[in-house]
N, C-alpha and C. Protein backbone atom coordinates (compact mmCIF):
# COMPACT_ATOMS: atom_id res chain seq x y z
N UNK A 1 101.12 104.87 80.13
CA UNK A 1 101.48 103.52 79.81
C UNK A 1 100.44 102.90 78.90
N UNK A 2 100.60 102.06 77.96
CA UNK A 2 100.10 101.53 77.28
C UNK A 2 99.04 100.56 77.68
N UNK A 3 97.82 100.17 77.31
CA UNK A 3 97.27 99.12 78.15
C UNK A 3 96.93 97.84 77.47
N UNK A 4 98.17 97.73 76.34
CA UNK A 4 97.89 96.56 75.51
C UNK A 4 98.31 95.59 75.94
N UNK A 5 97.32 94.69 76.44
CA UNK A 5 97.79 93.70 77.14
C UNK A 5 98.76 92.53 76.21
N UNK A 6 99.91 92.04 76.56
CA UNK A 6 100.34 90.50 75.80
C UNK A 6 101.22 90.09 76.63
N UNK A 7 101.25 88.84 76.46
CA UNK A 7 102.13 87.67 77.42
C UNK A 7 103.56 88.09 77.60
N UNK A 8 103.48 88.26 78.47
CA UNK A 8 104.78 88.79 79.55
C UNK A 8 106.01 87.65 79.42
N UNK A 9 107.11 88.00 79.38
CA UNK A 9 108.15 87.40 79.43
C UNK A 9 108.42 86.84 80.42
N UNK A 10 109.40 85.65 80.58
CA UNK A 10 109.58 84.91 81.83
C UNK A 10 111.07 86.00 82.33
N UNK A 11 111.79 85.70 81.62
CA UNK A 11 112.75 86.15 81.54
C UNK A 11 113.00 87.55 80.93
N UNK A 12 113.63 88.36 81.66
CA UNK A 12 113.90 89.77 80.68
C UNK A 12 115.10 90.40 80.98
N UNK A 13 115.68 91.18 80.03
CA UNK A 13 117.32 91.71 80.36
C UNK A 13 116.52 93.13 80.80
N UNK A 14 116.67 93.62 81.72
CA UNK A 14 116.36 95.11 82.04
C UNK A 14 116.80 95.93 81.60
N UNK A 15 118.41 96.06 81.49
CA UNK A 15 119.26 96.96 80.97
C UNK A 15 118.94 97.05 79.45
N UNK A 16 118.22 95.97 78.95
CA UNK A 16 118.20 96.39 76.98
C UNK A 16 116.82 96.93 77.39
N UNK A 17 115.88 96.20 77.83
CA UNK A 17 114.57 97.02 77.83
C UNK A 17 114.16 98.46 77.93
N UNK A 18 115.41 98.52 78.77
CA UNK A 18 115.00 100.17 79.37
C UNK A 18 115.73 101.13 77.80
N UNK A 19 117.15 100.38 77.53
CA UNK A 19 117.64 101.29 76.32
C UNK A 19 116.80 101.50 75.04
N UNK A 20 115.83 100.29 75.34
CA UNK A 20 115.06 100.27 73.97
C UNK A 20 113.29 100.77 74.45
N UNK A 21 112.84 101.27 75.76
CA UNK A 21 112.22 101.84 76.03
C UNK A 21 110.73 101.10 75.61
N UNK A 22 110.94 99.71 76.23
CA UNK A 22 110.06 98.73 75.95
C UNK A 22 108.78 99.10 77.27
N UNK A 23 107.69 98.62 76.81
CA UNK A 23 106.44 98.78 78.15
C UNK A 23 106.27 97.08 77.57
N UNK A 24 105.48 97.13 78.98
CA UNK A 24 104.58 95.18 78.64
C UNK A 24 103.69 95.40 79.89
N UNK A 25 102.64 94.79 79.66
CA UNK A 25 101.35 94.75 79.96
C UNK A 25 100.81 93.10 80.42
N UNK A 26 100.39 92.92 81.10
CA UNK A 26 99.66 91.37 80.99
C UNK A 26 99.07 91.00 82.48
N UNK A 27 99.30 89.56 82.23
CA UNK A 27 99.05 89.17 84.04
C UNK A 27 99.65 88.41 84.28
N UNK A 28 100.44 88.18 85.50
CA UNK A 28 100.79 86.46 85.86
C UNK A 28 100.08 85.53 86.87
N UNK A 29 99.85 85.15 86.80
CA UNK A 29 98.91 83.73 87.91
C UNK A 29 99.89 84.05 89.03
N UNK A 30 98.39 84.11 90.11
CA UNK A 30 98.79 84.02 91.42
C UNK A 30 99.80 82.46 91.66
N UNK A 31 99.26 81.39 90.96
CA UNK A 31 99.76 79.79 91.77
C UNK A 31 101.27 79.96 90.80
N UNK A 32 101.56 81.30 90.47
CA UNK A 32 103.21 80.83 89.62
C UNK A 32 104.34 81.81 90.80
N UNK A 33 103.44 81.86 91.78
CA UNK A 33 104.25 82.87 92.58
C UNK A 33 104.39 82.11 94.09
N UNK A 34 105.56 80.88 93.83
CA UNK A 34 105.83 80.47 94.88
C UNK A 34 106.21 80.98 96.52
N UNK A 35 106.98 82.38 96.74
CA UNK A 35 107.04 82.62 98.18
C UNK A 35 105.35 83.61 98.71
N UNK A 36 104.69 83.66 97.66
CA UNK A 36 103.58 84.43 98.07
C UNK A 36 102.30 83.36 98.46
N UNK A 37 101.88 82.37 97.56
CA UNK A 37 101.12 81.15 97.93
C UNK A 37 101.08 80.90 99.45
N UNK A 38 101.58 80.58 100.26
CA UNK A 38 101.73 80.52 101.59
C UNK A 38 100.97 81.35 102.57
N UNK A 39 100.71 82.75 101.85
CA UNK A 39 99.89 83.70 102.89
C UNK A 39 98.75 83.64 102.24
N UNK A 40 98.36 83.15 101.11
CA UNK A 40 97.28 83.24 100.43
C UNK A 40 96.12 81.85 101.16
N UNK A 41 94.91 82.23 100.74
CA UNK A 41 94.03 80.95 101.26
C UNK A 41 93.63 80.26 99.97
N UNK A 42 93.81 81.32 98.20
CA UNK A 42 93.47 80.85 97.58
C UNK A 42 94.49 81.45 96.40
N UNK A 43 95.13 80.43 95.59
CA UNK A 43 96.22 80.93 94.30
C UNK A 43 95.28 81.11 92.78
N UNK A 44 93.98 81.37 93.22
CA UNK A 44 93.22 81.42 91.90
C UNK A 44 93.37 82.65 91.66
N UNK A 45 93.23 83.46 90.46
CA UNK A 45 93.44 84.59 90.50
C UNK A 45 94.79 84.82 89.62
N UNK A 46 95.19 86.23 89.10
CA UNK A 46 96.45 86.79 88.51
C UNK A 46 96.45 87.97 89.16
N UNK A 47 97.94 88.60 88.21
CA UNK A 47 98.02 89.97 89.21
C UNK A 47 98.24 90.39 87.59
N UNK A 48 97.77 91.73 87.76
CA UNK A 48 97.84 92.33 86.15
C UNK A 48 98.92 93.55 86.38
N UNK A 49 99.58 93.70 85.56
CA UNK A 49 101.16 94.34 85.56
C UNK A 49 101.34 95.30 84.43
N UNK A 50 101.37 96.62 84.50
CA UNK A 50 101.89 97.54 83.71
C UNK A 50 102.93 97.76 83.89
N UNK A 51 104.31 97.89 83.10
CA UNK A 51 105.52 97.70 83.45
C UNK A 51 106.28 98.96 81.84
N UNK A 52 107.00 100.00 82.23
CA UNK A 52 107.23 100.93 81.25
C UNK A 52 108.71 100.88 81.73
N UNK A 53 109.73 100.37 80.60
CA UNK A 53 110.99 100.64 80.94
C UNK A 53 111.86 101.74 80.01
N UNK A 54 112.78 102.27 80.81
CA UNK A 54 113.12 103.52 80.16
C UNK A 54 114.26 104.11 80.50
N UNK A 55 115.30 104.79 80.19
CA UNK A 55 116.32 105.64 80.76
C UNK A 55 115.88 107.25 81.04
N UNK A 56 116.32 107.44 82.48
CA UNK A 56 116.48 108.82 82.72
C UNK A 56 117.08 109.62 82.61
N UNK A 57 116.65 110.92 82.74
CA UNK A 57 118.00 112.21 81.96
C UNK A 57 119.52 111.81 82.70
N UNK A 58 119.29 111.00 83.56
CA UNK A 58 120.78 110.92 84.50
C UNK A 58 121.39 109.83 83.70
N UNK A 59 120.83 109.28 83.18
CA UNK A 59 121.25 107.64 82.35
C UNK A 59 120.88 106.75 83.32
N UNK A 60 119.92 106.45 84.18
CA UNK A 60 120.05 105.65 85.04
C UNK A 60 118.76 104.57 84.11
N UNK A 61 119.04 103.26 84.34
CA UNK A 61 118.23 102.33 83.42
C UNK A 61 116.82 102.32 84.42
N UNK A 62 115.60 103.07 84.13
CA UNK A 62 114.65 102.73 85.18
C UNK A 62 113.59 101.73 85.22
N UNK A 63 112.34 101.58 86.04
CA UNK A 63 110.97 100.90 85.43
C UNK A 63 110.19 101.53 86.60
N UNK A 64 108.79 102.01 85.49
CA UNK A 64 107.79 102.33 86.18
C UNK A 64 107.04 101.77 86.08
N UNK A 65 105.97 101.37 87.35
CA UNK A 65 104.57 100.69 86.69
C UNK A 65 103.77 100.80 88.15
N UNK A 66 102.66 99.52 87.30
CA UNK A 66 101.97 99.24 88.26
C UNK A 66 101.37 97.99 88.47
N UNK A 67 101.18 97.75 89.52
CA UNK A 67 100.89 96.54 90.07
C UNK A 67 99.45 96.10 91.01
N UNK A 68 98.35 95.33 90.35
CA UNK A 68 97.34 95.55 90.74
C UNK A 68 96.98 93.98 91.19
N UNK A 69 96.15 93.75 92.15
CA UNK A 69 95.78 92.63 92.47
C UNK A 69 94.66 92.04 93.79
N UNK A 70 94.21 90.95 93.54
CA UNK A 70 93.11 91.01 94.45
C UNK A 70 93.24 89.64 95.40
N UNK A 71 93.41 89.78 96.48
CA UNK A 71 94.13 88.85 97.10
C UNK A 71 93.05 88.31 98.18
N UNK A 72 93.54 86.75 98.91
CA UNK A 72 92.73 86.56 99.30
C UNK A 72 93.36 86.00 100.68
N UNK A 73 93.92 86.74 101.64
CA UNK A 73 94.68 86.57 102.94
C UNK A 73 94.14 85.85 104.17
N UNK A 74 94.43 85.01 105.03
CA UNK A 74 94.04 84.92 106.17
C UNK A 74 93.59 85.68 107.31
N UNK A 75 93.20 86.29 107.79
CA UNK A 75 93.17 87.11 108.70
C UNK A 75 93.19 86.60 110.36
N UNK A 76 94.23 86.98 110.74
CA UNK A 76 95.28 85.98 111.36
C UNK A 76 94.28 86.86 113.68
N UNK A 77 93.28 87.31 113.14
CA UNK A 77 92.49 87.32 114.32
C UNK A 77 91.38 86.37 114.15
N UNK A 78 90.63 86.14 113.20
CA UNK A 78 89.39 85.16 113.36
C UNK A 78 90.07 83.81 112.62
N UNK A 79 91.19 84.06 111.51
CA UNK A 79 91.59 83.04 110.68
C UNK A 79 90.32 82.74 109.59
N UNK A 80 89.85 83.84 109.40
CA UNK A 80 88.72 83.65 108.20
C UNK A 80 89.50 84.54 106.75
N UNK A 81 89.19 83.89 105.69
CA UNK A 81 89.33 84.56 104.29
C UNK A 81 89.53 86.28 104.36
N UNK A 82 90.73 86.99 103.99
CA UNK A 82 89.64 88.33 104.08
C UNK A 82 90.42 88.54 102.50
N UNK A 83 89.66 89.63 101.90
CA UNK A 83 89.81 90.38 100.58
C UNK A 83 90.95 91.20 101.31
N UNK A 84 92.11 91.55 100.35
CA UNK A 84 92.88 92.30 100.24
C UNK A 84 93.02 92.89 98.80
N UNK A 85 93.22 94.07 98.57
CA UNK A 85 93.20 94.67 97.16
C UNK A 85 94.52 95.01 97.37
N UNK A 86 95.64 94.86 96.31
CA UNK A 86 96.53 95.68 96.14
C UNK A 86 96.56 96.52 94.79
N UNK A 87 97.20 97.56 95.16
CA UNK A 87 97.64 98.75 93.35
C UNK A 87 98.41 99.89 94.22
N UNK A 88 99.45 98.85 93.33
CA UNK A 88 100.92 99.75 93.97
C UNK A 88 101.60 100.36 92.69
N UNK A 89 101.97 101.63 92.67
CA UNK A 89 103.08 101.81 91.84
C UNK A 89 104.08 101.40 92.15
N UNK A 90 105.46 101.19 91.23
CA UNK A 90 106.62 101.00 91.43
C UNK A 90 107.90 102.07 90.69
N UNK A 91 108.60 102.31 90.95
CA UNK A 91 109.88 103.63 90.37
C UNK A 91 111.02 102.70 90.80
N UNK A 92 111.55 101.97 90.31
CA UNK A 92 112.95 101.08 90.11
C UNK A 92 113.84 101.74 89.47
N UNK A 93 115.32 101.68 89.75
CA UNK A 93 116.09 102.08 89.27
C UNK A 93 117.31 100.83 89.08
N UNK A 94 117.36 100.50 87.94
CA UNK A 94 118.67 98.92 88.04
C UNK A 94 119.69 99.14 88.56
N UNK A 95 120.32 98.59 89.29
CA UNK A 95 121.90 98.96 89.44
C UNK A 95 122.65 97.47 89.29
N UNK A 96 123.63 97.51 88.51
CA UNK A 96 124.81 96.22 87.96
C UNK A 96 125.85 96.14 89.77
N UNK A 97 126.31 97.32 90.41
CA UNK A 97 126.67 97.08 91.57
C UNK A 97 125.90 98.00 92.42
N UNK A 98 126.68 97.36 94.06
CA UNK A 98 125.83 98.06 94.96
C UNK A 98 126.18 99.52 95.30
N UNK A 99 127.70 99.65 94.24
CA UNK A 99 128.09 100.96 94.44
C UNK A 99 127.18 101.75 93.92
N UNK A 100 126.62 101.35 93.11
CA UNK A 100 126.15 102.85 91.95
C UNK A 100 125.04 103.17 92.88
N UNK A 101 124.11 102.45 94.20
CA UNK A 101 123.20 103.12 95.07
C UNK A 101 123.36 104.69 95.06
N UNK A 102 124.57 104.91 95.53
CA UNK A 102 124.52 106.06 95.79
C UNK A 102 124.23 106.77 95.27
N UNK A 103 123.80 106.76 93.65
CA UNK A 103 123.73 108.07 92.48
C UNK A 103 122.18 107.90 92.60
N UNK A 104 121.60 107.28 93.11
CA UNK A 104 120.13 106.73 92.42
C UNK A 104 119.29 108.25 93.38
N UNK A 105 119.28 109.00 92.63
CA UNK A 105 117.84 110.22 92.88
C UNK A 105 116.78 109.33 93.77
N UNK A 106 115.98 110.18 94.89
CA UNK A 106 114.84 109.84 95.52
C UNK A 106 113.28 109.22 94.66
N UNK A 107 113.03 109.56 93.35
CA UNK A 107 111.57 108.87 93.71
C UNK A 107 112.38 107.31 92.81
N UNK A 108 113.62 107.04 93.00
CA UNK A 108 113.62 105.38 92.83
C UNK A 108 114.10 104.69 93.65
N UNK A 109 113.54 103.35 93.79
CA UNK A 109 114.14 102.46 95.00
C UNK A 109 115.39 101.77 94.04
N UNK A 110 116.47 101.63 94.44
CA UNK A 110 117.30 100.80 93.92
C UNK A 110 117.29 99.61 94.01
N UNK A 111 117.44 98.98 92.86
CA UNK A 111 117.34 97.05 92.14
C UNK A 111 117.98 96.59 91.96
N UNK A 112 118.90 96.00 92.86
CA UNK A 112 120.49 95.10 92.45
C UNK A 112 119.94 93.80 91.26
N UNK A 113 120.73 94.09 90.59
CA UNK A 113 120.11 92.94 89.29
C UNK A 113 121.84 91.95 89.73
N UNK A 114 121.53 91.12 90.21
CA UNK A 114 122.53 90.34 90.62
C UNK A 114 122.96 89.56 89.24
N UNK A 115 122.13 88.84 88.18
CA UNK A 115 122.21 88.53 86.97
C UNK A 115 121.26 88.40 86.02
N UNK A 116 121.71 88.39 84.82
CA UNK A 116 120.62 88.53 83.51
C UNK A 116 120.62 87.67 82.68
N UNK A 117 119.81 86.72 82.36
CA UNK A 117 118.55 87.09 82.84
C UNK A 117 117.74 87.45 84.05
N UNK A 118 117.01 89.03 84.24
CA UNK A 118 115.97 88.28 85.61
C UNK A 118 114.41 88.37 85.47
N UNK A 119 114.33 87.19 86.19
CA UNK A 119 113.12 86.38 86.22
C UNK A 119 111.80 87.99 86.82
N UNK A 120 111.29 88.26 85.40
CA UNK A 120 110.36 89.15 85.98
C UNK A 120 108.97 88.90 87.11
N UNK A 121 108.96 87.84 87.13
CA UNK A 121 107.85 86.95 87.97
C UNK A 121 108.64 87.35 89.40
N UNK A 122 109.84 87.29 89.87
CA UNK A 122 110.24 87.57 91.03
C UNK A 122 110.59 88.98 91.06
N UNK A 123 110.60 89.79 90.36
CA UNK A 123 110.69 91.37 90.74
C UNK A 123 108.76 91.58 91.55
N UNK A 124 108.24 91.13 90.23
CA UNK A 124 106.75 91.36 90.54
C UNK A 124 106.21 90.86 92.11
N UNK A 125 106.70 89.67 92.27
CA UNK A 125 106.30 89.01 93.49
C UNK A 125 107.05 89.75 94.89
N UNK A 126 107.98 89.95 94.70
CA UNK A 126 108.84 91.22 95.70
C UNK A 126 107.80 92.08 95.58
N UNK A 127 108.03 92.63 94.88
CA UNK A 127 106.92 93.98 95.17
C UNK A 127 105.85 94.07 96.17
N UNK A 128 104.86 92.67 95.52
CA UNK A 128 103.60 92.69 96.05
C UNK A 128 103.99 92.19 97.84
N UNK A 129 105.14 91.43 98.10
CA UNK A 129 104.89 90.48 99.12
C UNK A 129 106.01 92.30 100.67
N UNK A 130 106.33 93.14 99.57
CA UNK A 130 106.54 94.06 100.76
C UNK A 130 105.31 95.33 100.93
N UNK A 131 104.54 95.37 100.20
CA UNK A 131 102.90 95.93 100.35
C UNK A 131 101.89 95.11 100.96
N UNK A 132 102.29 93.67 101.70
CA UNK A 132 101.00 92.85 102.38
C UNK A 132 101.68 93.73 103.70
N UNK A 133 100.15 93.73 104.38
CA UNK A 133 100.40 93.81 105.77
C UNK A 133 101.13 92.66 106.61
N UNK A 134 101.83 93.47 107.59
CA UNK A 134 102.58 92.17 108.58
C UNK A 134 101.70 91.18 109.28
N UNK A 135 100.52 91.73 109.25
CA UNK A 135 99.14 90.91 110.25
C UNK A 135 97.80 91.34 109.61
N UNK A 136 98.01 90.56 108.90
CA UNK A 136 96.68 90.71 108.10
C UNK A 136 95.43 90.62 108.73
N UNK A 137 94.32 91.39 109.02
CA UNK A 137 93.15 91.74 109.94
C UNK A 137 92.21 92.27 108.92
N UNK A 138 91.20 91.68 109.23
CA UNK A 138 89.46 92.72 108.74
C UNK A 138 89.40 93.91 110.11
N UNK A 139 88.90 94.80 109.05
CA UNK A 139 88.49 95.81 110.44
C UNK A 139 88.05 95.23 111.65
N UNK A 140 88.22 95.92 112.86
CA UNK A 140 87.41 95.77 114.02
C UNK A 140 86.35 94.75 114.23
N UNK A 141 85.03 96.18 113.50
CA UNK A 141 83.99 96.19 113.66
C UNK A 141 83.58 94.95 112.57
N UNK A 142 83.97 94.57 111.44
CA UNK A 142 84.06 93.65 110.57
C UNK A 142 84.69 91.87 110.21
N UNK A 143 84.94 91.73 111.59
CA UNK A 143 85.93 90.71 112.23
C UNK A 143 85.19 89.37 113.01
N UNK A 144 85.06 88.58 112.62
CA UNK A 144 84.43 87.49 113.61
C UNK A 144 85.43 87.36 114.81
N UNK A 145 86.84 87.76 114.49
CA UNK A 145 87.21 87.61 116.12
C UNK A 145 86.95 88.81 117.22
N UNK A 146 86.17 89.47 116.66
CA UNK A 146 85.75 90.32 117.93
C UNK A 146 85.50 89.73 118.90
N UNK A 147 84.60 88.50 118.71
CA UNK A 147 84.56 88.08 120.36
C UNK A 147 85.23 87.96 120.80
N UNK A 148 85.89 87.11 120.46
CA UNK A 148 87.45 86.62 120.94
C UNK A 148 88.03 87.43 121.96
N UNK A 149 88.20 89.06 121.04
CA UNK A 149 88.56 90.54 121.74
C UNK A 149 87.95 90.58 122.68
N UNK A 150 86.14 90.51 122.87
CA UNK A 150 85.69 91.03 124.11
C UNK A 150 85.93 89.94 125.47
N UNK A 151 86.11 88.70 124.64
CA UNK A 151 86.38 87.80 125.92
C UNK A 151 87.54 87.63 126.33
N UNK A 152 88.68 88.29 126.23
CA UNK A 152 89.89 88.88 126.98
C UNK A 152 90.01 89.46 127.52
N UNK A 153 88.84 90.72 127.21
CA UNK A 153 88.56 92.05 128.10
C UNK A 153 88.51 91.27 129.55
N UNK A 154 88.63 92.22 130.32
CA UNK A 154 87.85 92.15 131.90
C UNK A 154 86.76 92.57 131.63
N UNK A 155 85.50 92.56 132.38
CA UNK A 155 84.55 93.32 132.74
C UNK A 155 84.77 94.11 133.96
N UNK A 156 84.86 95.61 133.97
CA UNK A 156 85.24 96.31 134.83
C UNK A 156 84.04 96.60 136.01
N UNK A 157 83.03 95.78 135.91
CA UNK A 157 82.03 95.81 137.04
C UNK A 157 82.52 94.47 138.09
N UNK A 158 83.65 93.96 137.94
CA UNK A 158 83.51 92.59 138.25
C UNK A 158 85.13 92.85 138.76
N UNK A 159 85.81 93.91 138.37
CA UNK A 159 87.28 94.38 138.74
C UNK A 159 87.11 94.57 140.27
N UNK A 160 87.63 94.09 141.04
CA UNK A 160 87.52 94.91 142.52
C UNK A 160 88.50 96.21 142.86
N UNK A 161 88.32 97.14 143.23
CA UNK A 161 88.92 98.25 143.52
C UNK A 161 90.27 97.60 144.30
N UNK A 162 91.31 98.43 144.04
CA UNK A 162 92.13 98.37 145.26
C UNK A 162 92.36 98.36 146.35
N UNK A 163 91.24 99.13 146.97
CA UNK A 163 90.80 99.51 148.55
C UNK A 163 90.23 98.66 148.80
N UNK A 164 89.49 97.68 148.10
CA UNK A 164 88.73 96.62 148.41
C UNK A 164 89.27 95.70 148.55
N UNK A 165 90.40 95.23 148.12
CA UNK A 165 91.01 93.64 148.06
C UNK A 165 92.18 93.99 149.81
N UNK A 166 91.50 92.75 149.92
CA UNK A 166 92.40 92.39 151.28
C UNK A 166 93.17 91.20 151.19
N UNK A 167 94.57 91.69 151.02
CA UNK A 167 95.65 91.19 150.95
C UNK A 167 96.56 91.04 152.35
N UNK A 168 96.89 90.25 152.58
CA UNK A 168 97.94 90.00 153.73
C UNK A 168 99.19 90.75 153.32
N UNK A 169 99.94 91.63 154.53
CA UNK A 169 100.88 92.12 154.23
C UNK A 169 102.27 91.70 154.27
N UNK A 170 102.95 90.67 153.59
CA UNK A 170 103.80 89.94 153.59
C UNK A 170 104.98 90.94 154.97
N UNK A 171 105.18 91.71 155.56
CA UNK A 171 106.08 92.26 155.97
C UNK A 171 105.48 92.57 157.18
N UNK A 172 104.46 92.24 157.99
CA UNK A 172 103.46 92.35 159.26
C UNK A 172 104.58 91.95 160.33
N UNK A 173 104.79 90.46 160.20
CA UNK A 173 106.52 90.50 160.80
C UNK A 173 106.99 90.72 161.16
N UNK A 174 107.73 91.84 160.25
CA UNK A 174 108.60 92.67 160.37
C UNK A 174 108.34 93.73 161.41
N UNK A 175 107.13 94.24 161.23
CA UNK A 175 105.87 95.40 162.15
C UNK A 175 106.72 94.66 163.91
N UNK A 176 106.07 93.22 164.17
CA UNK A 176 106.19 93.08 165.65
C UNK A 176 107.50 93.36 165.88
N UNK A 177 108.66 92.59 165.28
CA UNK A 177 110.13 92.59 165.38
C UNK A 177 110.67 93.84 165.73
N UNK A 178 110.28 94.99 164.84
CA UNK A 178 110.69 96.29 165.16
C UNK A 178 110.06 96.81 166.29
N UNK A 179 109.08 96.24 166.14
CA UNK A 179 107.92 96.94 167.95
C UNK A 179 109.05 96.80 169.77
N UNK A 180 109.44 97.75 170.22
CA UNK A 180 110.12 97.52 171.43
C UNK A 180 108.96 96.66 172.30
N UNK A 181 109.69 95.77 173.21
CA UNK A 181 108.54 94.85 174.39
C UNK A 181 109.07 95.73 175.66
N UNK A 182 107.66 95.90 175.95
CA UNK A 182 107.37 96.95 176.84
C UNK A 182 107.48 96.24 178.31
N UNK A 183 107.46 94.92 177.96
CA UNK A 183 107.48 94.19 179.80
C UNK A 183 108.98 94.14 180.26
N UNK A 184 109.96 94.41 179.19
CA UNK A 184 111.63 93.88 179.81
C UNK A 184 112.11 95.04 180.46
């Protein structure tokens, strides 16, 4: 892929791109990516986009690329900032209906292009927002909510054994009731 970067289209027809075997290069701003802002702590930043469109020997209209970015997530155990890196490839395959799924060969995910123009800012933002983790976490060992973790724990010096706890036997009761009386 080419790595000449220039300003990316808002709008793009996929189906001509790919016949005319267009690439584009650039970045878009994190704060232009409305359903992703929300998990973010900060929209400063872009995501830089290699994008190669093309037809395959099958005729199928495709796009390859890649998708790189440096994100800045909550981390939803301490709720502190954490770095997330993404660099994902992508293998798209367009489809005009949902019939034509079925022809689409394995290394492409199929792309219902519902209408055209589409807004390349929302292919891009799909992408990235099914590569975040469901629960975004710093490691373990790297986590201010570790405490948190250890103060949920039990301390198992402080557990009493089973044999040890004296519990009343709700059914003792029952013990005399069944007992025959030996004076009648």
């Amino acid at each position: 892929m080419s790595k000449r970067q220039e300003r990316l289209p808002v709008q793009v027809d996929p189906f001509r791109l790919a016949e005319a075997g267009r690439q584009l290069a650039g970045e878009i701003p994190l704060a232009r990516m409305k359903r992703l802002r929300p998990s973010l702590v900060s929209d400063q930043g872009a995501v830089e986009v290699e994008l190669a469109f093309g037809v395959d020997p099958t005729g199928i209209r495709i796009l390859a690329g890649r998708i790189r970015a440096e994100l800045q997530l909550v981390c939803q155990r301490c709720l502190q900032p954490l770095e997330w890196r993404i660099d994902t490839e992508i293998a798209l395959a367009f489809l005009r209906h949902e019939a034509e799924e079925a022809a689409i060969p394995a290394p492409y995910e199929p792309y219902l292009v519902e209408s055209v123009p589409l807004y390349l800012n929302d292919l891009i933002e799909d992408e990235i927002l099914l590569s975040l983790p469901q629960i975004p976490r710093h490691a373990q060992e790297e986590c201010s909510g570790r405490e948190w973790l250890r103060a949920g724990q039990p301390d198992r010096d402080t557990i009493p054994e089973a044999k040890e706890r004296q519990t009343p036997n709700p059914f003792a009761v029952l013990a005399r009731i069944k007992t025959p009386n030996k004076g009648k």
